[in-house]
C-alpha atoms as a PDB file:
ATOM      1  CA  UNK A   1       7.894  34.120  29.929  1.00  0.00           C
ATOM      2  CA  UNK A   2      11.644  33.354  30.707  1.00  0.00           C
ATOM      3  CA  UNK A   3      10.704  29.286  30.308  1.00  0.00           C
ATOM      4  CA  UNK A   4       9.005  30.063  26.832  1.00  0.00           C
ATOM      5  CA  UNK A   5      12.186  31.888  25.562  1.00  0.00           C
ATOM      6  CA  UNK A   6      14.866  29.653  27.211  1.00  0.00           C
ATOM      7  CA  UNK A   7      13.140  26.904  25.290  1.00  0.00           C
ATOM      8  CA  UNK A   8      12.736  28.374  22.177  1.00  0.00           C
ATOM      9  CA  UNK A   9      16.564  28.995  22.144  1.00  0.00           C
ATOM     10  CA  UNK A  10      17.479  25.439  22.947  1.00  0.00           C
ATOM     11  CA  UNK A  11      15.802  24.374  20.399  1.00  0.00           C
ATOM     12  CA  UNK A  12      17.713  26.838  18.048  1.00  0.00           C
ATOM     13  CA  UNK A  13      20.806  26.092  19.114  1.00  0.00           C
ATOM     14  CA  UNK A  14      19.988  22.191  18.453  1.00  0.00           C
ATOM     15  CA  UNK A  15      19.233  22.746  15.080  1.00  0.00           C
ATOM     16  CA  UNK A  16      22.072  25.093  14.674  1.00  0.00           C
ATOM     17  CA  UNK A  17      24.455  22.486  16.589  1.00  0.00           C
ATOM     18  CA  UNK A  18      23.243  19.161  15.138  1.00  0.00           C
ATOM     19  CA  UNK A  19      24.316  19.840  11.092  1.00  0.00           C
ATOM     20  CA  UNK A  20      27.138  21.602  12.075  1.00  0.00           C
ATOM     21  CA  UNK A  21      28.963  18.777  14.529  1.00  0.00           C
ATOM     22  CA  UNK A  22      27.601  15.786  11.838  1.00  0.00           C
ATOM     23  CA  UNK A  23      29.212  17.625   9.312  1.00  0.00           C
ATOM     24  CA  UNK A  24      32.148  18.369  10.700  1.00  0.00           C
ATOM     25  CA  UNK A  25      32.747  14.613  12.502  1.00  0.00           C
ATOM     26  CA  UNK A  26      32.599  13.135   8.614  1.00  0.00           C
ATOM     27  CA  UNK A  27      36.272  12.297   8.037  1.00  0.00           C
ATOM     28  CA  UNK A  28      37.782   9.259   6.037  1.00  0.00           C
ATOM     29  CA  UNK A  29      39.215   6.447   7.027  1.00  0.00           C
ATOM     30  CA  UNK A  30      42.112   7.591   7.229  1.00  0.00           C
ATOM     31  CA  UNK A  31      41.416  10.400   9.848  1.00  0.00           C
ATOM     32  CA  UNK A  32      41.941  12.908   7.180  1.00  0.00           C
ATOM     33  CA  UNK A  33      39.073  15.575   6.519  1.00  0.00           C
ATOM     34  CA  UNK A  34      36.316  15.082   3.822  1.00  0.00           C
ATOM     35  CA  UNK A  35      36.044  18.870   2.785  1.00  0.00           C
ATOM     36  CA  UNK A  36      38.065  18.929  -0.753  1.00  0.00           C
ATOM     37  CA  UNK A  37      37.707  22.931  -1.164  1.00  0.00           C
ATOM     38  CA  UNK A  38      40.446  23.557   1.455  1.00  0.00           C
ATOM     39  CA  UNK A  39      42.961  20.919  -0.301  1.00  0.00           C
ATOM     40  CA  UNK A  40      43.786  22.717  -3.312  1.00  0.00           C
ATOM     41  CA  UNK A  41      44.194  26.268  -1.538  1.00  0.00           C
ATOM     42  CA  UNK A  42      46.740  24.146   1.087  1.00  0.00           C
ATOM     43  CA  UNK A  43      48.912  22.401  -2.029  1.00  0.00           C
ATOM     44  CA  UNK A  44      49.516  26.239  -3.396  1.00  0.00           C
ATOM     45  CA  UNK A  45      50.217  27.784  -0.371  1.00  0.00           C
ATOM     46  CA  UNK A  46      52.562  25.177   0.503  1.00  0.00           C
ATOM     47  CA  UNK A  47      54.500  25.468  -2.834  1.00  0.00           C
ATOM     48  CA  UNK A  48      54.259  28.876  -3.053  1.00  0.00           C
ATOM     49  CA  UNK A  49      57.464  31.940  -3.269  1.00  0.00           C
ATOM     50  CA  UNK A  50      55.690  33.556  -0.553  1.00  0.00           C
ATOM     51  CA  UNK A  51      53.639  31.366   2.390  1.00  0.00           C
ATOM     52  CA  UNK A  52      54.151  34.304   4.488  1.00  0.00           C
ATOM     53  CA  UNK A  53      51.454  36.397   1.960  1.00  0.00           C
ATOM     54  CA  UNK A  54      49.134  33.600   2.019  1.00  0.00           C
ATOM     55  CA  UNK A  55      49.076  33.346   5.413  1.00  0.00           C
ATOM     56  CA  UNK A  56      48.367  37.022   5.812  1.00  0.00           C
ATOM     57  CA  UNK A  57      45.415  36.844   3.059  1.00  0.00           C
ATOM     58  CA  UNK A  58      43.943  34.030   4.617  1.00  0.00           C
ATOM     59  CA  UNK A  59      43.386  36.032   7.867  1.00  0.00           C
ATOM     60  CA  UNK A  60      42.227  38.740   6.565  1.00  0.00           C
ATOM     61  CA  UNK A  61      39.892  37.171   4.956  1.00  0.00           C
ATOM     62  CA  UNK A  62      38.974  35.393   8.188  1.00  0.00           C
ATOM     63  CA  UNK A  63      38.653  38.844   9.557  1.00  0.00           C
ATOM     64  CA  UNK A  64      36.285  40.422   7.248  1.00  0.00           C
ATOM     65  CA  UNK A  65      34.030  37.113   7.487  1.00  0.00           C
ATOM     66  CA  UNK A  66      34.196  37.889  11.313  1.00  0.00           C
ATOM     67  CA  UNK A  67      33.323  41.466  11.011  1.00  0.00           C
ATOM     68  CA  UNK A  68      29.904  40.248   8.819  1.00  0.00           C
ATOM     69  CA  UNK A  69      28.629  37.733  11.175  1.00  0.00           C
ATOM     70  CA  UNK A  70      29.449  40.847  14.054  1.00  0.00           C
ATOM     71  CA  UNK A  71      26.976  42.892  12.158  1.00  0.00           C
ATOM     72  CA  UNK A  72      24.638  39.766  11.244  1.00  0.00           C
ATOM     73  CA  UNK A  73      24.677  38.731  15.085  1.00  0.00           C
ATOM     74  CA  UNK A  74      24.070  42.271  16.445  1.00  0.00           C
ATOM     75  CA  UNK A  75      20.359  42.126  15.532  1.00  0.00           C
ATOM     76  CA  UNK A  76      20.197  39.076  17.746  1.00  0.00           C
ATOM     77  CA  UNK A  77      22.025  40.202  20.833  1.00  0.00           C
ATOM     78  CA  UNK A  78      20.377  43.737  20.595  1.00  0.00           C
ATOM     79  CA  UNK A  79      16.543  42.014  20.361  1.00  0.00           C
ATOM     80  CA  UNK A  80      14.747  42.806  23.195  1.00  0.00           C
ATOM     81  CA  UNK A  81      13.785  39.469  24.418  1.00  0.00           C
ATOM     82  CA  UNK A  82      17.344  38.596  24.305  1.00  0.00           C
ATOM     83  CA  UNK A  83      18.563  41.541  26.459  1.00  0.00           C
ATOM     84  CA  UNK A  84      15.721  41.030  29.026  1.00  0.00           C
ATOM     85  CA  UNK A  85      15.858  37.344  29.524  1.00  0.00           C
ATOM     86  CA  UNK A  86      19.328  36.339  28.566  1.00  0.00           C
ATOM     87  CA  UNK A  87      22.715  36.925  30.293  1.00  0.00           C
ATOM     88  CA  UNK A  88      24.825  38.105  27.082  1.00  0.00           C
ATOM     89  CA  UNK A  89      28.183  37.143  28.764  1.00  0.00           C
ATOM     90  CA  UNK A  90      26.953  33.499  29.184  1.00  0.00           C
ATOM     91  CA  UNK A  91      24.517  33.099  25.802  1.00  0.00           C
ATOM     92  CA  UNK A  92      26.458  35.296  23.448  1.00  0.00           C
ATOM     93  CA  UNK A  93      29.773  32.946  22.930  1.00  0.00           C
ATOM     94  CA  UNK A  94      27.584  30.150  22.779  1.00  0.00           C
ATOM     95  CA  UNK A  95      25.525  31.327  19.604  1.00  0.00           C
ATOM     96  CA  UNK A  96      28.315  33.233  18.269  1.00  0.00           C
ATOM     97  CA  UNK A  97      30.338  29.658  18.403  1.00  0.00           C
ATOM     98  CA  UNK A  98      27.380  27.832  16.448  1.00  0.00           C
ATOM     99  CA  UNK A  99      26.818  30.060  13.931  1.00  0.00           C
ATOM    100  CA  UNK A 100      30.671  30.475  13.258  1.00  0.00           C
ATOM    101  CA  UNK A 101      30.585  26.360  13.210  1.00  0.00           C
ATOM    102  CA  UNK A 102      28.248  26.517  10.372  1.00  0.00           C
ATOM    103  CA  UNK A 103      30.179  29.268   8.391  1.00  0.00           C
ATOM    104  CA  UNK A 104      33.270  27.118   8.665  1.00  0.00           C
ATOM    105  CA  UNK A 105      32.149  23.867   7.185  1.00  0.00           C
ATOM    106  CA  UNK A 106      29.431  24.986   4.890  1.00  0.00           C
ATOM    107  CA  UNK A 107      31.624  27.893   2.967  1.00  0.00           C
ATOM    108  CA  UNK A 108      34.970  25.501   3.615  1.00  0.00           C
ATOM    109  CA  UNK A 109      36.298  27.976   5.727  1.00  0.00           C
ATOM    110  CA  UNK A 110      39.597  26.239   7.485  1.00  0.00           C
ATOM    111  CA  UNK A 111      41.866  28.807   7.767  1.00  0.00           C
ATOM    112  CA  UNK A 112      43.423  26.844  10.929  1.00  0.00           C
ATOM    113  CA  UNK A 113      44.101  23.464   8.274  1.00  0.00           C
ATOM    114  CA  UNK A 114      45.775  25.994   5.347  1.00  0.00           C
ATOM    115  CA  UNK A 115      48.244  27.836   7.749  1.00  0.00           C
ATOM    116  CA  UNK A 116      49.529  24.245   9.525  1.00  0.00           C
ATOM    117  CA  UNK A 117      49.702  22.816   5.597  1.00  0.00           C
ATOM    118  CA  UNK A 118      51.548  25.587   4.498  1.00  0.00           C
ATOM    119  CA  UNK A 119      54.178  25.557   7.226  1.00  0.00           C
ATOM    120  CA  UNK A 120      54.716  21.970   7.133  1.00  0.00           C
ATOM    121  CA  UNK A 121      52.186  20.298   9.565  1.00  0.00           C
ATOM    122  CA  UNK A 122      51.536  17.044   9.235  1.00  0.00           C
ATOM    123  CA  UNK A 123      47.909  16.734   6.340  1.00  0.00           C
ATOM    124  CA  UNK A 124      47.486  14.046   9.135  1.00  0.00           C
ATOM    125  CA  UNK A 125      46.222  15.847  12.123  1.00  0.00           C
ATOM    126  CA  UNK A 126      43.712  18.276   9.750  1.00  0.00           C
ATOM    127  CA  UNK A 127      39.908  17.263  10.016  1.00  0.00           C
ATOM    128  CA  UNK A 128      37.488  18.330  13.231  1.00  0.00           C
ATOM    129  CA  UNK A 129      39.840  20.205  15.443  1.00  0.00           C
ATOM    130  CA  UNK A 130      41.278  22.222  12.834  1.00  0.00           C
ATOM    131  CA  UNK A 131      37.572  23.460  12.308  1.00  0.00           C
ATOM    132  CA  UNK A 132      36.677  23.850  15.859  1.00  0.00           C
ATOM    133  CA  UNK A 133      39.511  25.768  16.068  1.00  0.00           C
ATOM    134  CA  UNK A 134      38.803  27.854  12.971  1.00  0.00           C
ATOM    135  CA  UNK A 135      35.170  28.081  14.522  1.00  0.00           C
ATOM    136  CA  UNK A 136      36.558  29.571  17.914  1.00  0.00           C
ATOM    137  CA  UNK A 137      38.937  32.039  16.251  1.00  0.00           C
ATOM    138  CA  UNK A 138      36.010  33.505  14.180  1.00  0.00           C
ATOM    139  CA  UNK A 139      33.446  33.491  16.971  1.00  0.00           C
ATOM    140  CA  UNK A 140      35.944  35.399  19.043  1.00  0.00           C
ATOM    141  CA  UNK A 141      35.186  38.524  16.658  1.00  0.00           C
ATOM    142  CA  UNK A 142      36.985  40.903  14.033  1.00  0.00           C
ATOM    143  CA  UNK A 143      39.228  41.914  17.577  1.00  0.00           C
ATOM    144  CA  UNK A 144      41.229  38.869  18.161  1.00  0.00           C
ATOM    145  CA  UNK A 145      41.800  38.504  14.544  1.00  0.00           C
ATOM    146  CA  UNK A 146      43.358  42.105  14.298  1.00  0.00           C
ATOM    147  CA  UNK A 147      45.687  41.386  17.410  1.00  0.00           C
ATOM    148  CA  UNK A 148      46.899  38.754  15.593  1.00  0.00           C
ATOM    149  CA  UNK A 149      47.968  40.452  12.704  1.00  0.00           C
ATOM    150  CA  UNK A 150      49.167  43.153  14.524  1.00  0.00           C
ATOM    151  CA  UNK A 151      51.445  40.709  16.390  1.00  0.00           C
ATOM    152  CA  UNK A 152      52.488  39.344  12.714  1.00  0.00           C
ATOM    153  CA  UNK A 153      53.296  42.704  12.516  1.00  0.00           C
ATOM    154  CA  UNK A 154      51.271  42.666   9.377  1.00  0.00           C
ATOM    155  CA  UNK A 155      48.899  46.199  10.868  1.00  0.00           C
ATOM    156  CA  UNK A 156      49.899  48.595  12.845  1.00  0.00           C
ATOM    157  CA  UNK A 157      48.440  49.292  16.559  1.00  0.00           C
ATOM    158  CA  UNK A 158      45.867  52.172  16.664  1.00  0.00           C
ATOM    159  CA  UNK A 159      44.884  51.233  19.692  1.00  0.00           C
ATOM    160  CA  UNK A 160      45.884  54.741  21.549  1.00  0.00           C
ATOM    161  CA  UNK A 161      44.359  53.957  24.894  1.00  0.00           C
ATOM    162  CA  UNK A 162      46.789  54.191  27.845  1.00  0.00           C
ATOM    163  CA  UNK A 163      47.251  50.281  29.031  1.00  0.00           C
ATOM    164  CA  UNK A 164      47.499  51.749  32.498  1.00  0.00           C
ATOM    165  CA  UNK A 165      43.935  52.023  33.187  1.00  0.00           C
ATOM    166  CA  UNK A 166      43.290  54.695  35.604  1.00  0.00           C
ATOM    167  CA  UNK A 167      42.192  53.572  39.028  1.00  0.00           C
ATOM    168  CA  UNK A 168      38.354  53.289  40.006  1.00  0.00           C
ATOM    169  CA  UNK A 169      36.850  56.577  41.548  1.00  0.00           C
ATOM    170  CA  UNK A 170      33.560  54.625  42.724  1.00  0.00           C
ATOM    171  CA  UNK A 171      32.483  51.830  45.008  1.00  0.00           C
ATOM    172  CA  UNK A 172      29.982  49.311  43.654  1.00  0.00           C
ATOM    173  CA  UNK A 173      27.077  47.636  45.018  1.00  0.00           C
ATOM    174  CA  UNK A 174      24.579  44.933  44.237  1.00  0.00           C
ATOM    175  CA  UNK A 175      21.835  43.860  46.664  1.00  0.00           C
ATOM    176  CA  UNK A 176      19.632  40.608  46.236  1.00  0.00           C
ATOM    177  CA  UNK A 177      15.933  41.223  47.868  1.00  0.00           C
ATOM    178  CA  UNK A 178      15.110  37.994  50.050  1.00  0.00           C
ATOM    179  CA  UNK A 179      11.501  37.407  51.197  1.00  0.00           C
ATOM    180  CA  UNK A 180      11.100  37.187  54.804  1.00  0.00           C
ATOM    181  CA  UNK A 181       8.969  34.051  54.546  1.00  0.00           C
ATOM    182  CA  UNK A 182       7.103  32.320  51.313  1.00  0.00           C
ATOM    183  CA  UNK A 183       3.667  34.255  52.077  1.00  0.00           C
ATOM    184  CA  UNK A 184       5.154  37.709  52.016  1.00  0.00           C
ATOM    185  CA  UNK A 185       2.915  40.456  49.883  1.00  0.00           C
ATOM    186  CA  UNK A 186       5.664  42.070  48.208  1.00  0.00           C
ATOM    187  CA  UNK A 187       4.738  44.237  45.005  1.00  0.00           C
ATOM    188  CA  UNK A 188       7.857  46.463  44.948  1.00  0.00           C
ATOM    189  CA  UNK A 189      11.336  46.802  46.772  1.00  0.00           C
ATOM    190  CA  UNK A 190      13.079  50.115  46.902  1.00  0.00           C
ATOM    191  CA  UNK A 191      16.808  49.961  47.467  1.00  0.00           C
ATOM    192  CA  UNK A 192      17.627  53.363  49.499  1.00  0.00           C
ATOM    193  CA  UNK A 193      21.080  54.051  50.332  1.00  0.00           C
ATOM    194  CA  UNK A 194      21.951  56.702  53.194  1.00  0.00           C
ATOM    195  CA  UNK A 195      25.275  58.399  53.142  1.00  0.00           C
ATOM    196  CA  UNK A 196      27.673  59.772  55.869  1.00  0.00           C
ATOM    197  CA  UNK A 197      25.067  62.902  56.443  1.00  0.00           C
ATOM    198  CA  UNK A 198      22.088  60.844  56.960  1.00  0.00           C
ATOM    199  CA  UNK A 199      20.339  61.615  53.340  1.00  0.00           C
ATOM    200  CA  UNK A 200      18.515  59.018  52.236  1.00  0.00           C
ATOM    201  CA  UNK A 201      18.983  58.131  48.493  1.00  0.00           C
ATOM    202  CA  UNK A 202      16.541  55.632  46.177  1.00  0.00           C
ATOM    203  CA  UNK A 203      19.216  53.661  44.400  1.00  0.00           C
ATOM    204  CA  UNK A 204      16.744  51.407  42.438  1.00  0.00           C
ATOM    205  CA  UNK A 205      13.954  49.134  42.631  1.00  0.00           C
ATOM    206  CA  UNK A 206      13.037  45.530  42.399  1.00  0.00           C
ATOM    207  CA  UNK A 207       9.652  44.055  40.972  1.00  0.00           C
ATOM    208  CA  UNK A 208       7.848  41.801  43.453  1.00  0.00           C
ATOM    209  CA  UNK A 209       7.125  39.057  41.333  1.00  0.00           C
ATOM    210  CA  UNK A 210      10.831  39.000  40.606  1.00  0.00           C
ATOM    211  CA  UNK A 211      11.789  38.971  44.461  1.00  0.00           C
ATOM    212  CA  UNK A 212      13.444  35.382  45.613  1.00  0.00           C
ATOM    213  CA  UNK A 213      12.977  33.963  42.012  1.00  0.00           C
ATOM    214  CA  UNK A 214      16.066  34.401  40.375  1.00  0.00           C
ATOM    215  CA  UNK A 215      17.152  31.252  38.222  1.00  0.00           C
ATOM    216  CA  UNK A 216      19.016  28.332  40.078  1.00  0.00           C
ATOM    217  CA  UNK A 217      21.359  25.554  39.453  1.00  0.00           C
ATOM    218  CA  UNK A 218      22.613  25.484  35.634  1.00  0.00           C
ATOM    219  CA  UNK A 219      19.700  27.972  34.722  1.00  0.00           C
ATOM    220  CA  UNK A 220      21.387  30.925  36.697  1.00  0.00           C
ATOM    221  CA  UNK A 221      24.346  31.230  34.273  1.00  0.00           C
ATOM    222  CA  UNK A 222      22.605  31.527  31.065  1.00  0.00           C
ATOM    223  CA  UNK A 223      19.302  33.594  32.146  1.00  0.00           C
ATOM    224  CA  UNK A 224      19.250  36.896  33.980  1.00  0.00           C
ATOM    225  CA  UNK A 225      18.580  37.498  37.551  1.00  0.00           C
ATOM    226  CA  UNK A 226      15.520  39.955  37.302  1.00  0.00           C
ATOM    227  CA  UNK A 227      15.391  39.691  41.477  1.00  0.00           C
ATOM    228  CA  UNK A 228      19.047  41.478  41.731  1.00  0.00           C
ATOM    229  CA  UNK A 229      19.404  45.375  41.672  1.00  0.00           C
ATOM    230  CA  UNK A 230      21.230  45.806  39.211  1.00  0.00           C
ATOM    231  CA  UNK A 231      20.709  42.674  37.096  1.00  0.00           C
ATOM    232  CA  UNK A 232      24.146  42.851  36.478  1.00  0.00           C
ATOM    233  CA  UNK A 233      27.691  44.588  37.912  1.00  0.00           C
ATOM    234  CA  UNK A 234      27.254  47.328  40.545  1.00  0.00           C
ATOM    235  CA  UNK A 235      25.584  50.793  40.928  1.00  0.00           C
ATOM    236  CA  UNK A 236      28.089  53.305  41.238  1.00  0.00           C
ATOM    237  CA  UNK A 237      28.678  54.845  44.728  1.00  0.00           C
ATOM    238  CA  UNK A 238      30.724  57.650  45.572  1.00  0.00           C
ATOM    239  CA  UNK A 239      33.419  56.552  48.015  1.00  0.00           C
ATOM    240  CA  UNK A 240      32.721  57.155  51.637  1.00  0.00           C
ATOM    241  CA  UNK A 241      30.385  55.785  54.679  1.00  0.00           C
ATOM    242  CA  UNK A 242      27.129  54.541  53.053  1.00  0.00           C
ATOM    243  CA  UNK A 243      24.039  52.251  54.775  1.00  0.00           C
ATOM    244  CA  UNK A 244      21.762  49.872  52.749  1.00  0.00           C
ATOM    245  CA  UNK A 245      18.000  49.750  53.326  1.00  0.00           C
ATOM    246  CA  UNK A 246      15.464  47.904  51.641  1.00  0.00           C
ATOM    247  CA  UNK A 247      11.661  49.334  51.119  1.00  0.00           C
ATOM    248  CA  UNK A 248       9.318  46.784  50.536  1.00  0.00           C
ATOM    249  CA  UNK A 249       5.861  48.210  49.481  1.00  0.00           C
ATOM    250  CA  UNK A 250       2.833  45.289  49.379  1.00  0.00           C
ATOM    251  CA  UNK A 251      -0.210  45.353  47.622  1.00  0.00           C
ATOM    252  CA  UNK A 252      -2.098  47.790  49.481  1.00  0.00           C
ATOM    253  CA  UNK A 253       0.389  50.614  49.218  1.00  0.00           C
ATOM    254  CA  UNK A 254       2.122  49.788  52.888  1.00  0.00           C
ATOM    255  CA  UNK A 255       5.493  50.188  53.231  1.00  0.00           C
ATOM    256  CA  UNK A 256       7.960  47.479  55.534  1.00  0.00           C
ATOM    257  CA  UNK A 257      11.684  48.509  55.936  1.00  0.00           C
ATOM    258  CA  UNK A 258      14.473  45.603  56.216  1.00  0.00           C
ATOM    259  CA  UNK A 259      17.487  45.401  58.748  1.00  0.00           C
ATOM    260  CA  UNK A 260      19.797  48.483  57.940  1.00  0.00           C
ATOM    261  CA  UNK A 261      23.028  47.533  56.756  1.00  0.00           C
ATOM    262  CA  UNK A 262      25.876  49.280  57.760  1.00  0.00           C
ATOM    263  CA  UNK A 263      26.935  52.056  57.930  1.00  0.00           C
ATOM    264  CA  UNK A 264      30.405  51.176  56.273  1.00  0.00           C
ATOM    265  CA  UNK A 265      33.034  52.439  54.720  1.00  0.00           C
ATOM    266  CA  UNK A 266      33.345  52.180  51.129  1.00  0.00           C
ATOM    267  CA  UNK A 267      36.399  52.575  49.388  1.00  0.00           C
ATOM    268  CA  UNK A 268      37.053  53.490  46.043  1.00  0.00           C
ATOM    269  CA  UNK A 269      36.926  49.942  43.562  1.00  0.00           C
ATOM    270  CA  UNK A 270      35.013  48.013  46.295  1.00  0.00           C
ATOM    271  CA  UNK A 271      32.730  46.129  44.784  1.00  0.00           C
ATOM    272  CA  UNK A 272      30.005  44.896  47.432  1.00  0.00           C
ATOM    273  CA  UNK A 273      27.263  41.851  46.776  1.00  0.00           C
ATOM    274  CA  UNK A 274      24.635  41.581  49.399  1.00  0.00           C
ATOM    275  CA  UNK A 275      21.724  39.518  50.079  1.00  0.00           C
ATOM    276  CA  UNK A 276      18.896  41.305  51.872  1.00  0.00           C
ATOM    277  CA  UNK A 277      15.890  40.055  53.721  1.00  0.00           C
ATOM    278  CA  UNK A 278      12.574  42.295  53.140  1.00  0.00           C
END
């Protein structure tokens, strides 16, 4: 199921990619860029009473463009077969980057060319990497636009959170289920953990099918790893001495127990990734 889908979205992203980088790599002779909408909008800023206006409207219109394709892209990133097969922090700049690319060049969008026109950059330099640059500033959201015109000093910061985060209160922990040998019957693993009393806890559990088949080599950064409790970070544990067992439950309802690791203690903000065999 995770082939079918990991194809399907490479072939997306071609067709997405393909028009976009042709388009954008047509420039004239002279190195200068083909797209006549930005031109005029550069000549006015730059002989205008008030380039520091300009420059202000032309973000803010970059940052309502950014808010739209948030709220467009959200129906993508929030589809199921996205959130089960994809790993968002790997996929989601990607697709947010490629449909940003196509925003810029098909609506003229080159905020990046206008502001280095208006304050005197050389017309020279103004083609592709103005729009890739254009392209990475919108794909990085409504967010980084704000900061920016916050540090223009153009908004003011309502951002009321204390920047002095308040130190972690739990320990975190990951475990990766490894199959004893290539013949094992595995239809479920239970991660237990077992405090500093002895209590046993069931943390989580692992599908068999899923055990020692996470994605490798350049696959295992875009696709999830279904075989790892949790599929990603930590589960929470409440500082202190804590073991790690591993259930494994075959076919037939019989239940193996792994090596017990541990006990340790587990401090506050420790974050702990561990590789089991079941």
């Amino acid at each position: 199921m995770s082939r079918i889908w990991l194809w399907r979205a490479c072939v997306v992203g071609v067709a997405l990619a393909l028009p976009v980088a042709g388009a954008m790599a047509q420039v004239d002779g002279s190195g200068a860029a083909t797209g006549a909408a930005a031109m005029p909008q550069i000549a006015t800023m730059a002989g205008g009473s008030n380039i520091y206006d300009a420059s202000v409207a032309a973000l803010t219109k970059l940052a309502m463009i950014a808010v739209i394709l948030e709220q467009a892209l959200a129906l993508i990133f929030d589809w199921k077969p996205f959130r089960e097969t994809f790993d968002r922090s790997a996929v989601k700049p990607i697709v947010s980057f490629l449909f940003a690319a196509g925003i810029v060049h098909e609506f003229g969008l080159d905020v990046v060319a206008t502001l280095i026109k208006a304050y005197g950059g050389d017309q020279d330099g103004i083609g592709i990497v103005s729009k890739l640059v254009t392209a990475l500033v919108l794909a990085g959201g409504s967010g980084g636009i704000n900061r920016i015109l916050q540090r223009m000093g153009v908004r003011s910061n309502l951002n009321l959170k204390d920047d002095n985060a308040p130190p972690p209160t739990n320990a975190f922990v990951s475990v990766v289920p490894m199959p004893k040998s290539a013949n094992c019957d595995i239809a479920c693993v239970t991660v237990v953990g077992i405090d500093s009393t002895g209590s046993s806890h069931s943390l989580g559990t692992v599908a068999g099918p899923s055990v020692g088949r996470d994605p490798t080599g350049w696959r295992a950064f875009f696709l999830q790893e279904k075989g790892r409790f949790p599929t990603d970070g930590g589960f929470a544990l409440t500082p202190g001495q804590w073991s790690i067992r591993l259930d494994a439950t075959d076919s037939s309802g019989t239940v193996s127990s792994s090596t017990i690791w541990g006990p340790y203690q587990l401090d506050a903000g420790a974050q702990i990734d561990l590789t089991i065999k079941v």
